[in-house]
N, C-alpha and C. Protein backbone atom coordinates (compact mmCIF):
# COMPACT_ATOMS: atom_id res chain seq x y z
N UNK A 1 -52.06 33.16 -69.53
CA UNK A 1 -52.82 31.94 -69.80
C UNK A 1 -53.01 31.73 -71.30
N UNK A 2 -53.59 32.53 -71.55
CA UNK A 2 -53.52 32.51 -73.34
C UNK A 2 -52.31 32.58 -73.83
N UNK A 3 -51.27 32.77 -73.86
CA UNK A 3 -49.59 32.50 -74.14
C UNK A 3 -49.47 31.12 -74.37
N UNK A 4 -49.51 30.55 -73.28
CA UNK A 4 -49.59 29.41 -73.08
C UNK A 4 -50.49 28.13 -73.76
N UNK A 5 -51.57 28.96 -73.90
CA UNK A 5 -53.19 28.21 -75.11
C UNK A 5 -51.99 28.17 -76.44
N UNK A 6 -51.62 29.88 -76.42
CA UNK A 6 -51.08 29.60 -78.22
C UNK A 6 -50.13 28.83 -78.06
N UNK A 7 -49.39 28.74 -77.50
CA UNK A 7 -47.68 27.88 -77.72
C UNK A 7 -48.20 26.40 -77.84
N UNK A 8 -49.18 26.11 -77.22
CA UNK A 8 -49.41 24.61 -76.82
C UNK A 8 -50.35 24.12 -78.61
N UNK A 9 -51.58 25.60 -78.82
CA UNK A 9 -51.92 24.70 -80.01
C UNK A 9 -50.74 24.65 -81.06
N UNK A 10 -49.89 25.63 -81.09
CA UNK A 10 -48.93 25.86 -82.28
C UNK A 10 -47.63 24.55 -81.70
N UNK A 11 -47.27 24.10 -81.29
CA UNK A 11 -46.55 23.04 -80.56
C UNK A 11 -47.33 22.21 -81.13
N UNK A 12 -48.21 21.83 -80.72
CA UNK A 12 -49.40 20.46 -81.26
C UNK A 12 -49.31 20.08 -82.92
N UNK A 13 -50.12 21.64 -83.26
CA UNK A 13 -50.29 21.62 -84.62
C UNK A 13 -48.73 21.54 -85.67
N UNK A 14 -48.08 21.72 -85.28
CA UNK A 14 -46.64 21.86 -86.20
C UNK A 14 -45.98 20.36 -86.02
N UNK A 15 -45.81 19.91 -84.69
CA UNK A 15 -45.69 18.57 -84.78
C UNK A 15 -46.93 17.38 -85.08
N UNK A 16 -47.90 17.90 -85.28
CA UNK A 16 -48.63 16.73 -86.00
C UNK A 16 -48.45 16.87 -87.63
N UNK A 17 -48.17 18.07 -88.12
CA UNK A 17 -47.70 18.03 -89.32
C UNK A 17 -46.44 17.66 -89.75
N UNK A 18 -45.14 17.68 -88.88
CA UNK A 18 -43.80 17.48 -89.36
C UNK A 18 -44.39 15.54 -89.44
N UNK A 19 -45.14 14.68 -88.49
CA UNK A 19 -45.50 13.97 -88.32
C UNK A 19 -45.28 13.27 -89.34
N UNK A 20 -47.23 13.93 -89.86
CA UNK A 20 -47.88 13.28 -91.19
C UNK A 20 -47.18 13.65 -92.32
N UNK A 21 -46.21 14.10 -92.64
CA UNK A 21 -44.70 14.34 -93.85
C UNK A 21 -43.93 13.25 -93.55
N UNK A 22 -44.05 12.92 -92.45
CA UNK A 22 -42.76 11.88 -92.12
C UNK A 22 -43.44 10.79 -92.54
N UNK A 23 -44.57 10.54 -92.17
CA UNK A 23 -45.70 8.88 -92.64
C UNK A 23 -46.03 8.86 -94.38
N UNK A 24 -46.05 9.60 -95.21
CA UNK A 24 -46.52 10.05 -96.46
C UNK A 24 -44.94 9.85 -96.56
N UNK A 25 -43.68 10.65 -96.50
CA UNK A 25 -42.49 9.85 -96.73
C UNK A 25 -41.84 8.73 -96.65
N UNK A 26 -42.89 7.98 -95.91
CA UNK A 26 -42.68 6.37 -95.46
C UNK A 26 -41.43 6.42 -94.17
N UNK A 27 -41.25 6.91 -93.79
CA UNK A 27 -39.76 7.10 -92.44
C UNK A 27 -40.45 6.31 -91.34
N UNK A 28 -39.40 5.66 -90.90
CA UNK A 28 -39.73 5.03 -89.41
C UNK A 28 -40.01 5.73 -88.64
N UNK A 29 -40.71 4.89 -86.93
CA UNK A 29 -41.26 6.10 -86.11
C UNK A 29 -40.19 6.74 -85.55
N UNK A 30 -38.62 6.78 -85.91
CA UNK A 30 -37.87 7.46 -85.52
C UNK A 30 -38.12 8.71 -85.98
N UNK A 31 -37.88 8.49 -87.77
CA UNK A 31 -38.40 9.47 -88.23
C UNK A 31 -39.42 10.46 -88.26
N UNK A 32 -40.28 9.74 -87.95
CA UNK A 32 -41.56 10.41 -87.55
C UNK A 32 -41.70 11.51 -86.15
N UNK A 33 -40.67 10.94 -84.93
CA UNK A 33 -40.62 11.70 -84.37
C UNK A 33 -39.81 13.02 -84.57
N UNK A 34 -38.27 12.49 -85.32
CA UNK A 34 -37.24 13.38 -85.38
C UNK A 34 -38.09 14.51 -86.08
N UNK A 35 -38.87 14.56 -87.67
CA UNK A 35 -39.24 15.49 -88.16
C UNK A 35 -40.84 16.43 -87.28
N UNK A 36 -41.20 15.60 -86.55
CA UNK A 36 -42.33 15.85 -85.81
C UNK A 36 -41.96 17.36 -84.53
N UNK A 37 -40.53 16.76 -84.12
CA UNK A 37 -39.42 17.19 -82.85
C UNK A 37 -38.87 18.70 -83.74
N UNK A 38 -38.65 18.17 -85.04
CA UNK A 38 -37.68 19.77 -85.56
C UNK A 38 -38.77 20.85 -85.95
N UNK A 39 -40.33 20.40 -86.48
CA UNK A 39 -41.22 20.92 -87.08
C UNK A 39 -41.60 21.89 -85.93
N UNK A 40 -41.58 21.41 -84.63
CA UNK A 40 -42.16 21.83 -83.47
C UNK A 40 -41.49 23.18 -82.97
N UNK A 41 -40.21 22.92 -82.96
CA UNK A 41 -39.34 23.45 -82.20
C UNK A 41 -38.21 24.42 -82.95
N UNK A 42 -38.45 24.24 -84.40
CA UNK A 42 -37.18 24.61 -85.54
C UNK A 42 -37.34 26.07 -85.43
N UNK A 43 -38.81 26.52 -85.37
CA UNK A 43 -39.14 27.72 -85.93
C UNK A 43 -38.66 29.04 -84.93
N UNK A 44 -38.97 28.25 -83.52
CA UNK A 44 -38.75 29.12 -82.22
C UNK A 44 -37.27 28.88 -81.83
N UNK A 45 -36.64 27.92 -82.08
CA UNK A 45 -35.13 28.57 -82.42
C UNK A 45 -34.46 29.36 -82.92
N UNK A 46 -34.74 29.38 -84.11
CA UNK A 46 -34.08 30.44 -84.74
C UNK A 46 -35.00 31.05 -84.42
N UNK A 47 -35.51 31.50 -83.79
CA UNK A 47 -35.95 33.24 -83.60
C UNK A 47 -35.17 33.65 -82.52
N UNK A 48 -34.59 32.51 -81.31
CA UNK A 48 -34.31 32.98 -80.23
C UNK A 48 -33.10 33.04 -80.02
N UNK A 49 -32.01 32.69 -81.13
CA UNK A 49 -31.12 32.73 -81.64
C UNK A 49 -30.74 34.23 -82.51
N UNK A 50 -31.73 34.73 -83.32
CA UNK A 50 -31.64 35.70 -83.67
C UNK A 50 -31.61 36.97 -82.72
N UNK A 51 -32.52 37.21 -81.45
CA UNK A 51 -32.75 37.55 -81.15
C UNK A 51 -31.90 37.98 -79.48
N UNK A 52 -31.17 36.79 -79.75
CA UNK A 52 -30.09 36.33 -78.00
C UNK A 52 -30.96 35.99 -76.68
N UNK A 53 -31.94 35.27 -77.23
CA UNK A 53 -32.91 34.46 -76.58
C UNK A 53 -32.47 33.50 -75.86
N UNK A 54 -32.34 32.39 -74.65
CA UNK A 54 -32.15 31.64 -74.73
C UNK A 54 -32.66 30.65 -74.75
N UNK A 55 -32.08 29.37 -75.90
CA UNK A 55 -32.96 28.63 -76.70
C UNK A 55 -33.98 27.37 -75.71
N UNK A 56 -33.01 27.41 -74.24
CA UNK A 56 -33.53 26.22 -73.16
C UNK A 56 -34.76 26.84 -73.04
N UNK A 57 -35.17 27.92 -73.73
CA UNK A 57 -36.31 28.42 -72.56
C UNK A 57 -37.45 27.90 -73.23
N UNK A 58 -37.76 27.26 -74.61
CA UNK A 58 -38.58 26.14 -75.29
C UNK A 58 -38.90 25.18 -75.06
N UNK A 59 -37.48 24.21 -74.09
CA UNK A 59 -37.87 23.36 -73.90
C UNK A 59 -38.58 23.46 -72.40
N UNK A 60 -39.43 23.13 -71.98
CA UNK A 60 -40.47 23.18 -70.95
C UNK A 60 -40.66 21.71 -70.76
N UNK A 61 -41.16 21.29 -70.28
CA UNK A 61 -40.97 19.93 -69.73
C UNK A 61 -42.97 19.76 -70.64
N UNK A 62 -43.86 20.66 -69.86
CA UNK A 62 -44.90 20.27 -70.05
C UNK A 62 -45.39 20.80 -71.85
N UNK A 63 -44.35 21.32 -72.47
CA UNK A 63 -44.62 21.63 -73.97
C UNK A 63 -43.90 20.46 -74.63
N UNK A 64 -42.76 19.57 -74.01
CA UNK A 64 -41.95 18.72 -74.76
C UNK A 64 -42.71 17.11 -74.74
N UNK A 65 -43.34 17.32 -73.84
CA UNK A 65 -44.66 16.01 -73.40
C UNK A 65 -45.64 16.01 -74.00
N UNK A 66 -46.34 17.26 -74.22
CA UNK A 66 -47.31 17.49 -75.25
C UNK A 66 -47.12 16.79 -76.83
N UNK A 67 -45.35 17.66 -76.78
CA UNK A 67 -45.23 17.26 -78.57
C UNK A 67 -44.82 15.75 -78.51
N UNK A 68 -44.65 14.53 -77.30
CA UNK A 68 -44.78 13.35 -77.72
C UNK A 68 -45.77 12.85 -77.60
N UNK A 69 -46.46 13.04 -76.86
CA UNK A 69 -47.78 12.34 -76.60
C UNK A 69 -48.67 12.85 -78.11
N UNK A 70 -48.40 13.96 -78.44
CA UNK A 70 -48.93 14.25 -80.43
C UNK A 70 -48.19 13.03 -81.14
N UNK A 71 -47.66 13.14 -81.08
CA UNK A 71 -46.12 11.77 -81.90
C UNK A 71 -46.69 10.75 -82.08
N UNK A 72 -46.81 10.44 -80.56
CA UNK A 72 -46.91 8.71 -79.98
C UNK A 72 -48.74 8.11 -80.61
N UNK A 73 -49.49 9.39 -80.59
CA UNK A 73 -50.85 8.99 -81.18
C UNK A 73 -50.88 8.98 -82.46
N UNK A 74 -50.61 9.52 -83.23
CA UNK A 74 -50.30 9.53 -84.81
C UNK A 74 -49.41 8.75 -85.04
N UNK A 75 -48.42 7.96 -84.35
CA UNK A 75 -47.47 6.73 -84.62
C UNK A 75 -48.39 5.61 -84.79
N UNK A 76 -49.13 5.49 -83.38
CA UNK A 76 -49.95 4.32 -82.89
C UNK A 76 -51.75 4.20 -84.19
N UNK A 77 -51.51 5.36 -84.50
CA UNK A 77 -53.42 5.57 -85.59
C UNK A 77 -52.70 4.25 -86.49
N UNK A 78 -53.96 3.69 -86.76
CA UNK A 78 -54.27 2.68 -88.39
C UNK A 78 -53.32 3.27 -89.18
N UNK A 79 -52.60 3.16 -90.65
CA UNK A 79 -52.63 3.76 -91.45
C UNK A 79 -53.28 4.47 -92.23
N UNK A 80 -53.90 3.45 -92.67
CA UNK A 80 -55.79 3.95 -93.00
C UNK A 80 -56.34 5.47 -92.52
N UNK A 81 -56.04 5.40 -91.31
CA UNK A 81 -56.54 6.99 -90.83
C UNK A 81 -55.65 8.22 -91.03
N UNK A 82 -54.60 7.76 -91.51
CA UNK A 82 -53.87 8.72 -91.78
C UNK A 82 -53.32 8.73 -93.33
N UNK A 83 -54.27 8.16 -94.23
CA UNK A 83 -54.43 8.27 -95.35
C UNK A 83 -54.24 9.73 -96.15
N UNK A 84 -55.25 10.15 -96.00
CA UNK A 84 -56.05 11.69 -96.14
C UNK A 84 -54.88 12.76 -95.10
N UNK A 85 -53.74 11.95 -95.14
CA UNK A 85 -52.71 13.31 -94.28
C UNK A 85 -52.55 14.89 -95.08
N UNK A 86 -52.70 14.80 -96.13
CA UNK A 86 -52.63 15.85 -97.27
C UNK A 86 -53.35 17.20 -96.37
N UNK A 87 -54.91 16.60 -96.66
CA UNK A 87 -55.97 17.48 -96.01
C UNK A 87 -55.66 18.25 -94.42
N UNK A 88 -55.65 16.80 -93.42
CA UNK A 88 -55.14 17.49 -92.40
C UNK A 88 -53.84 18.22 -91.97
N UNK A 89 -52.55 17.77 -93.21
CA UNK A 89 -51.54 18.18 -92.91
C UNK A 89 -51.38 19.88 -93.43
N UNK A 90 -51.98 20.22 -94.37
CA UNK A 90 -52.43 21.52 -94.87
C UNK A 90 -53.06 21.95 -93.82
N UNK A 91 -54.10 21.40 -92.86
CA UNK A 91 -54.54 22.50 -91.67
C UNK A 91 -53.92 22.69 -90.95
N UNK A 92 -53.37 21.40 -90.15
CA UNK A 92 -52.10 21.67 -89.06
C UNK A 92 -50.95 22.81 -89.08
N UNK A 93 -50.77 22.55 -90.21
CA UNK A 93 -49.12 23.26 -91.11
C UNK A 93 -50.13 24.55 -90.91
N UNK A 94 -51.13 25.00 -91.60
CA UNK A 94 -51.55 26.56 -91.00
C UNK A 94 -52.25 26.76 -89.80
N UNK A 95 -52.59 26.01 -89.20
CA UNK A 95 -52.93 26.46 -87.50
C UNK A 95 -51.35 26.90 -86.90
N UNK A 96 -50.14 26.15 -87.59
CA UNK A 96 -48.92 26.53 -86.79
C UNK A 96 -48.62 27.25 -87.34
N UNK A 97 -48.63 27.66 -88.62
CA UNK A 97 -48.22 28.88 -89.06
C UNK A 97 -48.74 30.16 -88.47
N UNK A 98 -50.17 30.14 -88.19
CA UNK A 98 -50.70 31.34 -87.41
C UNK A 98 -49.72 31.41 -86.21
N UNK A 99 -50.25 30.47 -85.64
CA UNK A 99 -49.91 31.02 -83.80
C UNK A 99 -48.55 30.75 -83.83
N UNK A 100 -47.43 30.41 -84.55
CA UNK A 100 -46.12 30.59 -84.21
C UNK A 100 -45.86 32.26 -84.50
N UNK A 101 -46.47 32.37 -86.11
CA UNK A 101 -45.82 33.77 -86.22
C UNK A 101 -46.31 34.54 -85.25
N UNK A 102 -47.50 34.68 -84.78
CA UNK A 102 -48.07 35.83 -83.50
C UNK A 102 -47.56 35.41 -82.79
N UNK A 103 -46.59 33.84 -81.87
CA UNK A 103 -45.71 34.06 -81.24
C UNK A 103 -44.51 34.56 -81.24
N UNK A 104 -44.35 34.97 -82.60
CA UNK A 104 -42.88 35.31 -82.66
C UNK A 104 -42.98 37.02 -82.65
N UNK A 105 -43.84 37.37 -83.50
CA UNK A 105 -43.88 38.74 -82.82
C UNK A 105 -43.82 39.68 -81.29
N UNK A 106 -44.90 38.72 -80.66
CA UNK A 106 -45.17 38.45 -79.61
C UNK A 106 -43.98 38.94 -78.73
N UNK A 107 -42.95 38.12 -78.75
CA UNK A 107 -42.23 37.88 -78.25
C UNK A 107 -41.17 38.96 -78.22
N UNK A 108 -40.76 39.21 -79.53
CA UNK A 108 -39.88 40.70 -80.15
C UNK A 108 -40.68 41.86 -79.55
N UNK A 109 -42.11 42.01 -79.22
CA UNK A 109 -42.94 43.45 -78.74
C UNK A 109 -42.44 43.19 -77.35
N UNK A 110 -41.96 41.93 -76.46
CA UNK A 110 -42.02 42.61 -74.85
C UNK A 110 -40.58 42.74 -75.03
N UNK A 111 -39.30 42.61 -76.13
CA UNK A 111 -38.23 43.10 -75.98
C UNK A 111 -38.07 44.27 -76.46
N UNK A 112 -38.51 44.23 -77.87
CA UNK A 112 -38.06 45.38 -78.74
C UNK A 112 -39.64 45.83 -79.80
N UNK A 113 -39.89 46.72 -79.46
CA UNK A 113 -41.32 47.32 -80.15
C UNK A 113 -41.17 47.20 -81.79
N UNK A 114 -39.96 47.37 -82.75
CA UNK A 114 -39.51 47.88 -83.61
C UNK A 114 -40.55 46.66 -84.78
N UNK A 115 -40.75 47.09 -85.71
CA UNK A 115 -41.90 46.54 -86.62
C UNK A 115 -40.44 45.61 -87.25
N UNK A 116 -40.05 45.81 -87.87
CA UNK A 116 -38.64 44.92 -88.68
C UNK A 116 -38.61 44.06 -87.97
N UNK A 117 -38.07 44.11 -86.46
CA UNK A 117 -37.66 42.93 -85.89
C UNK A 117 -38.81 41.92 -85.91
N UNK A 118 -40.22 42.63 -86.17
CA UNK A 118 -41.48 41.82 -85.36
C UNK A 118 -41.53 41.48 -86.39
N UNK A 119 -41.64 41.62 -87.62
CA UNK A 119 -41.95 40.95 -89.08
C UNK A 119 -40.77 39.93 -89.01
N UNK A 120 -39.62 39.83 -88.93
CA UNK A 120 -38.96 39.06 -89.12
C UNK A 120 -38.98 37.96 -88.26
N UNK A 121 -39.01 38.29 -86.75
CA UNK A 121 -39.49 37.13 -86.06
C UNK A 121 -41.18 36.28 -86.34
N UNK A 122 -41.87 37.05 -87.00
CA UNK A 122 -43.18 36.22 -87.37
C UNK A 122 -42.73 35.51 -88.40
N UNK A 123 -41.73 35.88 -89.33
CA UNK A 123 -41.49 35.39 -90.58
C UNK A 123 -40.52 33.56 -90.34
N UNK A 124 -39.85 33.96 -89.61
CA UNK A 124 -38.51 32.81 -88.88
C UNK A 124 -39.46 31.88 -87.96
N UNK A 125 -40.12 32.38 -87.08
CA UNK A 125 -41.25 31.78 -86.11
C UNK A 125 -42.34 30.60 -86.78
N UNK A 126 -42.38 31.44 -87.54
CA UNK A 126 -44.07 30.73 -88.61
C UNK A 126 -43.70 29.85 -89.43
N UNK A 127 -42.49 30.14 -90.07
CA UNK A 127 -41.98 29.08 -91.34
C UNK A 127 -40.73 28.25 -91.19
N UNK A 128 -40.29 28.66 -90.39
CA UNK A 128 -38.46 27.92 -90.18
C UNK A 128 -38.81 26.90 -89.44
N UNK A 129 -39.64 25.92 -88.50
CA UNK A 129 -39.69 24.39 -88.83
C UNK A 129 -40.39 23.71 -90.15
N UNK A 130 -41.48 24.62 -90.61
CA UNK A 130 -42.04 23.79 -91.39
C UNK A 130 -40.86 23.65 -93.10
N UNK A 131 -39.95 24.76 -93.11
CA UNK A 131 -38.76 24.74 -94.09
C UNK A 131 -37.93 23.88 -93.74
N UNK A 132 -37.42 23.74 -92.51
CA UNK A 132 -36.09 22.31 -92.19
C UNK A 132 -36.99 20.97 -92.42
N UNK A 133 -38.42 21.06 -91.82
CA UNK A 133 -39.72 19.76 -92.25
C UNK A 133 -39.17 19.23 -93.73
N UNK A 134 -39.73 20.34 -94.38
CA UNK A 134 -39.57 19.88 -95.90
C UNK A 134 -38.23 19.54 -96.25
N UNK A 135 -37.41 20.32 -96.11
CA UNK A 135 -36.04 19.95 -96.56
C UNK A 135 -35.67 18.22 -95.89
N UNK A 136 -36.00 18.36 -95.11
CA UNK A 136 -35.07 16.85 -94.30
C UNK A 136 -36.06 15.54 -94.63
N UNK A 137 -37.38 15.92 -95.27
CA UNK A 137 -37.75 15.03 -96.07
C UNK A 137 -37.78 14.85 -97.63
N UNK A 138 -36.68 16.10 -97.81
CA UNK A 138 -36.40 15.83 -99.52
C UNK A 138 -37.39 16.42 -100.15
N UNK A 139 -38.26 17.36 -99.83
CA UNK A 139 -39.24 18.18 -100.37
C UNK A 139 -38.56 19.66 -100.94
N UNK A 140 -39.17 20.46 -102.11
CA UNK A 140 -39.00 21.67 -101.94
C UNK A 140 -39.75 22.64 -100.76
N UNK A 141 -39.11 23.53 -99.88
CA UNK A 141 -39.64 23.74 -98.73
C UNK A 141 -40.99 24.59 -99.51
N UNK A 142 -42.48 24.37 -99.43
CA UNK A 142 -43.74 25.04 -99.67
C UNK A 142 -43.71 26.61 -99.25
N UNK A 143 -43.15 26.87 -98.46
CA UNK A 143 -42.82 28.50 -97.76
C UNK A 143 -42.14 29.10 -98.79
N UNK A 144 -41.08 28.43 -99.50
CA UNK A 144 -40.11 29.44 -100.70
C UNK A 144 -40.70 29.18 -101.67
N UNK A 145 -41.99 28.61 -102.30
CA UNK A 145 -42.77 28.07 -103.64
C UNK A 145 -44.03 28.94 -103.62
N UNK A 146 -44.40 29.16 -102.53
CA UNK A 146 -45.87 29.95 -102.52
C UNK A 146 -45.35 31.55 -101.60
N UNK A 147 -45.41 32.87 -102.25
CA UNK A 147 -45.18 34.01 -101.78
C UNK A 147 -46.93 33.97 -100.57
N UNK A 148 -47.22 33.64 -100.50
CA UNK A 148 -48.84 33.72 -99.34
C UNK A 148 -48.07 33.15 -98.36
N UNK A 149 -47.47 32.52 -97.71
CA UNK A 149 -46.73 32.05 -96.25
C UNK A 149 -45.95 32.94 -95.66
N UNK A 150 -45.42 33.83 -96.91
CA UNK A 150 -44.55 34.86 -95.82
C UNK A 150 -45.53 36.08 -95.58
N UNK A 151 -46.05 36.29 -96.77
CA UNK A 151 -46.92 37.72 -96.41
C UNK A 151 -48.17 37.32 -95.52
N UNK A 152 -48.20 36.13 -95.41
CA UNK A 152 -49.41 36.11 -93.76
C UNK A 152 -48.61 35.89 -92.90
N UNK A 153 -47.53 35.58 -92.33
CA UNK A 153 -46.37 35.99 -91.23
C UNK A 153 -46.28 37.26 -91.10
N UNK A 154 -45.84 37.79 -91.63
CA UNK A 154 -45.97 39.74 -92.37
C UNK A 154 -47.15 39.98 -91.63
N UNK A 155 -48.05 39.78 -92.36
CA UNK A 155 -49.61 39.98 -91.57
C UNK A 155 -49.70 39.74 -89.89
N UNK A 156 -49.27 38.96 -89.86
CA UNK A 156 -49.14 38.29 -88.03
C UNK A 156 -48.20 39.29 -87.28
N UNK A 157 -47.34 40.05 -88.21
CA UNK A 157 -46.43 40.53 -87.29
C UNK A 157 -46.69 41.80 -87.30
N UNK A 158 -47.56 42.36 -88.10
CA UNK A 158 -47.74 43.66 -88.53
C UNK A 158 -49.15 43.24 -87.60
N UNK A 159 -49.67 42.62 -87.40
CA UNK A 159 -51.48 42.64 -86.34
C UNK A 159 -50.73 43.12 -84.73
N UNK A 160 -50.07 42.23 -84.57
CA UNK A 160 -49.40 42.19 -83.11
C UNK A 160 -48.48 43.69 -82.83
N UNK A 161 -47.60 43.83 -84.16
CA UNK A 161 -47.35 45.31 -84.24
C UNK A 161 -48.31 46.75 -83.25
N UNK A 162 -49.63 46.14 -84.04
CA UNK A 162 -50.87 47.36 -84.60
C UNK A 162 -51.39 47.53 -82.59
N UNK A 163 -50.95 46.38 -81.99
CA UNK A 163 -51.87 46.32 -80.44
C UNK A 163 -52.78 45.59 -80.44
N UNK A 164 -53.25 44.55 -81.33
CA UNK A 164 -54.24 44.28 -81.17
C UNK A 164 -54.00 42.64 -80.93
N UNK A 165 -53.12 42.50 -79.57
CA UNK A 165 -53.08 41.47 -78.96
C UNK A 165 -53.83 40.79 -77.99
N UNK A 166 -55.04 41.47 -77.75
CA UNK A 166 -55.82 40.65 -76.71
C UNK A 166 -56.68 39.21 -77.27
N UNK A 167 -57.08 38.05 -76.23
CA UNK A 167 -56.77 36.85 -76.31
C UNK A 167 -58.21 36.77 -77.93
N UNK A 168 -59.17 37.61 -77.41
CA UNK A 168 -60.14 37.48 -78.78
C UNK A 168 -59.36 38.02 -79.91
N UNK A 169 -58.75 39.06 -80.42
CA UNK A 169 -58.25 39.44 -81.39
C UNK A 169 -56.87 38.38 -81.77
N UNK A 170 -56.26 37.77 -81.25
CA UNK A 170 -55.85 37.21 -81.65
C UNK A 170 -55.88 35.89 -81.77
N UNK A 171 -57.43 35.08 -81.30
CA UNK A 171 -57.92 34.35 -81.88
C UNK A 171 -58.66 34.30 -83.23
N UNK A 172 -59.36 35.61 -83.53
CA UNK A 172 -59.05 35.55 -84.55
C UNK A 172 -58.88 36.33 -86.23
N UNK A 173 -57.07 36.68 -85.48
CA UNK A 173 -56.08 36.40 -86.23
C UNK A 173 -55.64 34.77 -86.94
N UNK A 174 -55.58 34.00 -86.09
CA UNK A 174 -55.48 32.74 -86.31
C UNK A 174 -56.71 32.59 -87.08
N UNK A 175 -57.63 32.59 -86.96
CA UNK A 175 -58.95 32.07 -87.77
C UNK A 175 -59.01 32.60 -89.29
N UNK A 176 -58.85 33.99 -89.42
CA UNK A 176 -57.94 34.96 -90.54
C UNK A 176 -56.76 34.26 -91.43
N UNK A 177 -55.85 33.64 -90.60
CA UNK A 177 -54.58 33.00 -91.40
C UNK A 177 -54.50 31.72 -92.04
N UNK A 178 -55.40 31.35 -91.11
CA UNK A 178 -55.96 29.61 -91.10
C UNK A 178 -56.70 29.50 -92.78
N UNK A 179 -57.96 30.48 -92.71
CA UNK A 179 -58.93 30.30 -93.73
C UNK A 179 -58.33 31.08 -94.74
N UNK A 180 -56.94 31.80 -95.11
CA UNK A 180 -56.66 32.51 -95.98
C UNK A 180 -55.25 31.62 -96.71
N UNK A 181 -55.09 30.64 -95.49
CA UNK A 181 -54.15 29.67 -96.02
C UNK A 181 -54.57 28.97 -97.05
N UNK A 182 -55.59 28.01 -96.49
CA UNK A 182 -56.70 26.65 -96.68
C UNK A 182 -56.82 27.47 -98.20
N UNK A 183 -57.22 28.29 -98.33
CA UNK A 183 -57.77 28.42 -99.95
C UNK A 183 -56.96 28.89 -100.74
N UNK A 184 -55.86 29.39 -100.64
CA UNK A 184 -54.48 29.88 -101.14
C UNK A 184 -53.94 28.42 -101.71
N UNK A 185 -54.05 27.13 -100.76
CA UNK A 185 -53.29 25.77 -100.78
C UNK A 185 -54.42 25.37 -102.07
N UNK A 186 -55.40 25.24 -101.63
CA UNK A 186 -56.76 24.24 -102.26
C UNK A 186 -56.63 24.78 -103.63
N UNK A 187 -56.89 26.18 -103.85
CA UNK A 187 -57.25 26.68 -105.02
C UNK A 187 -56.35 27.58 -105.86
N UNK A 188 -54.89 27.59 -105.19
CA UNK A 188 -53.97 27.59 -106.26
C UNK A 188 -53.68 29.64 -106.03
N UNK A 189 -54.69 29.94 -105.14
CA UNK A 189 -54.52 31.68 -105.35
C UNK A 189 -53.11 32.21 -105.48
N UNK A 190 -52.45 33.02 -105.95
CA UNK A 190 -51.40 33.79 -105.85
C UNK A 190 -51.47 35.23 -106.09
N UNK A 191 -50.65 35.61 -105.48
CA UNK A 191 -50.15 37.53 -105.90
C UNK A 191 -50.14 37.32 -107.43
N UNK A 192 -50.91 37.85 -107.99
CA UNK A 192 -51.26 38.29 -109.68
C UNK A 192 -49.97 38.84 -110.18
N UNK A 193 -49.05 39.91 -109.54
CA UNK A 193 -48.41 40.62 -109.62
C UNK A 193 -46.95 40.11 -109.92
N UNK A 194 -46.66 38.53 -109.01
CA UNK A 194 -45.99 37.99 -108.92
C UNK A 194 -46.04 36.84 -110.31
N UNK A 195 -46.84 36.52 -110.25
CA UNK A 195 -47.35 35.10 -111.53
C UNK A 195 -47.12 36.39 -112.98
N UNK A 196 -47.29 37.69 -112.98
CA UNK A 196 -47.54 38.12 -114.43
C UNK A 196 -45.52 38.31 -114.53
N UNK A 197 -45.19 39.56 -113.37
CA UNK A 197 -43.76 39.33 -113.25
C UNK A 197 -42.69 37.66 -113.78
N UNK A 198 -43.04 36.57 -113.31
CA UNK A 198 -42.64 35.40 -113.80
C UNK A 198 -42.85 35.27 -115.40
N UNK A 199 -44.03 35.58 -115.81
CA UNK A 199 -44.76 35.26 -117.54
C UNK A 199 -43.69 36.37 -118.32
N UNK A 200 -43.76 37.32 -117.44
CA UNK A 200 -42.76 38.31 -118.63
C UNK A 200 -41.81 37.67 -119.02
N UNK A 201 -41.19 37.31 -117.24
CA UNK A 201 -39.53 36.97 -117.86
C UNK A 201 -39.39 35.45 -118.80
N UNK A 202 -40.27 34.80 -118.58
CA UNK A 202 -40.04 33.77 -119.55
C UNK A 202 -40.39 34.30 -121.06
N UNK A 203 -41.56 34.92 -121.22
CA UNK A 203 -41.68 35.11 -122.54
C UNK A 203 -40.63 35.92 -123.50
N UNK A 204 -39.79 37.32 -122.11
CA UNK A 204 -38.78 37.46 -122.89
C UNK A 204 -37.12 37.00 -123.27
């Protein structure tokens, strides 16, 4: 039952963000759906592809209804209300970043226990729609610009790793990734380590 809670908010939340990129890019509601459709669905492909998954097993009838009926209401809002997409598109984009990557781990622990595979499927899971998102709207993808998107995938895959998959602990995990996103985005945080590494090499 909770499988199902996560796939549906991370489904929701990833296509209301491929969405509000598509409306802020000005794209028709074709567009809006197409990037809404890849944001949703991009990430859990390639995992299940990597993995020799097969990829029909995403589409679900009652997860593919969900992500239009998300579409069709954010098509149909004022503009006006979807002004301020920035704000909500930064939450969405990390509510799906949580619960995809703990789905993607998830998923690698009832095949293969092995921590590599589970980091890498949180890593492909969590960020690979919101990277084809950006790209197919002419953006630099935000996942390869900010090192904090992969190492909280990392984090997601290394929690689920640890056992600590029951439906409270990994609610919140999500609450953990969500609020470590939000202020990483807002306030600019980075790996110190990484920003001084960059200053060297320019200065020398």
């Amino acid at each position: 039952m909770f499988w199902t809670i996560l796939i549906i908010i991370g489904v929701t939340a990833y296509a209301a963000s491929g969405a509000l990129v598509a409306i802020e890019a000005e794209f028709s509601f074709v567009g809006v759906f197409v990037l809404g459709l890849t944001t949703a669905f991009g990430g859990g492909t390639i995992r299940n592809l990597l993995i020799g998954a097969p990829v029909s097993a995403l589409w679900e009838s009652q997860t593919i209804a969900i992500v239009f009926a998300t579409l069709a209401i954010i098509v149909l809002l004022p503009l006006k209300w979807t002004q301020h997409w920035k704000r909500w598109g930064l939450l969405f984009d990390s509510i799906g970043l949580a619960t995809f990557a703990l789905q993607g781990a998830l998923t690698v622990k009832l095949v293969n226990g092995h921590l590599g595979l589970m980091l890498l499927a949180a890593m492909f899971t969590g960020l690979g729609g919101g990277m084809i998102r950006d790209l197919l709207a002419g953006k630099k993808p935000l996942a390869l610009k900010e090192e904090i998107h992969a190492v909280l995938a990392m984090f997601c895959g290394v929690y689920v790793w640890l056992g600590w998959t029951s439906p409270l602990l990994l609610t919140l995990a999500v609450f953990i990734v969500v609020g470590i996103r939000m202020l990483a985005v807002n306030y600019g945080l980075r790996f110190m380590f990484f920003r001084f590494g960059r200053k060297e090499q320019i200065e020398n």
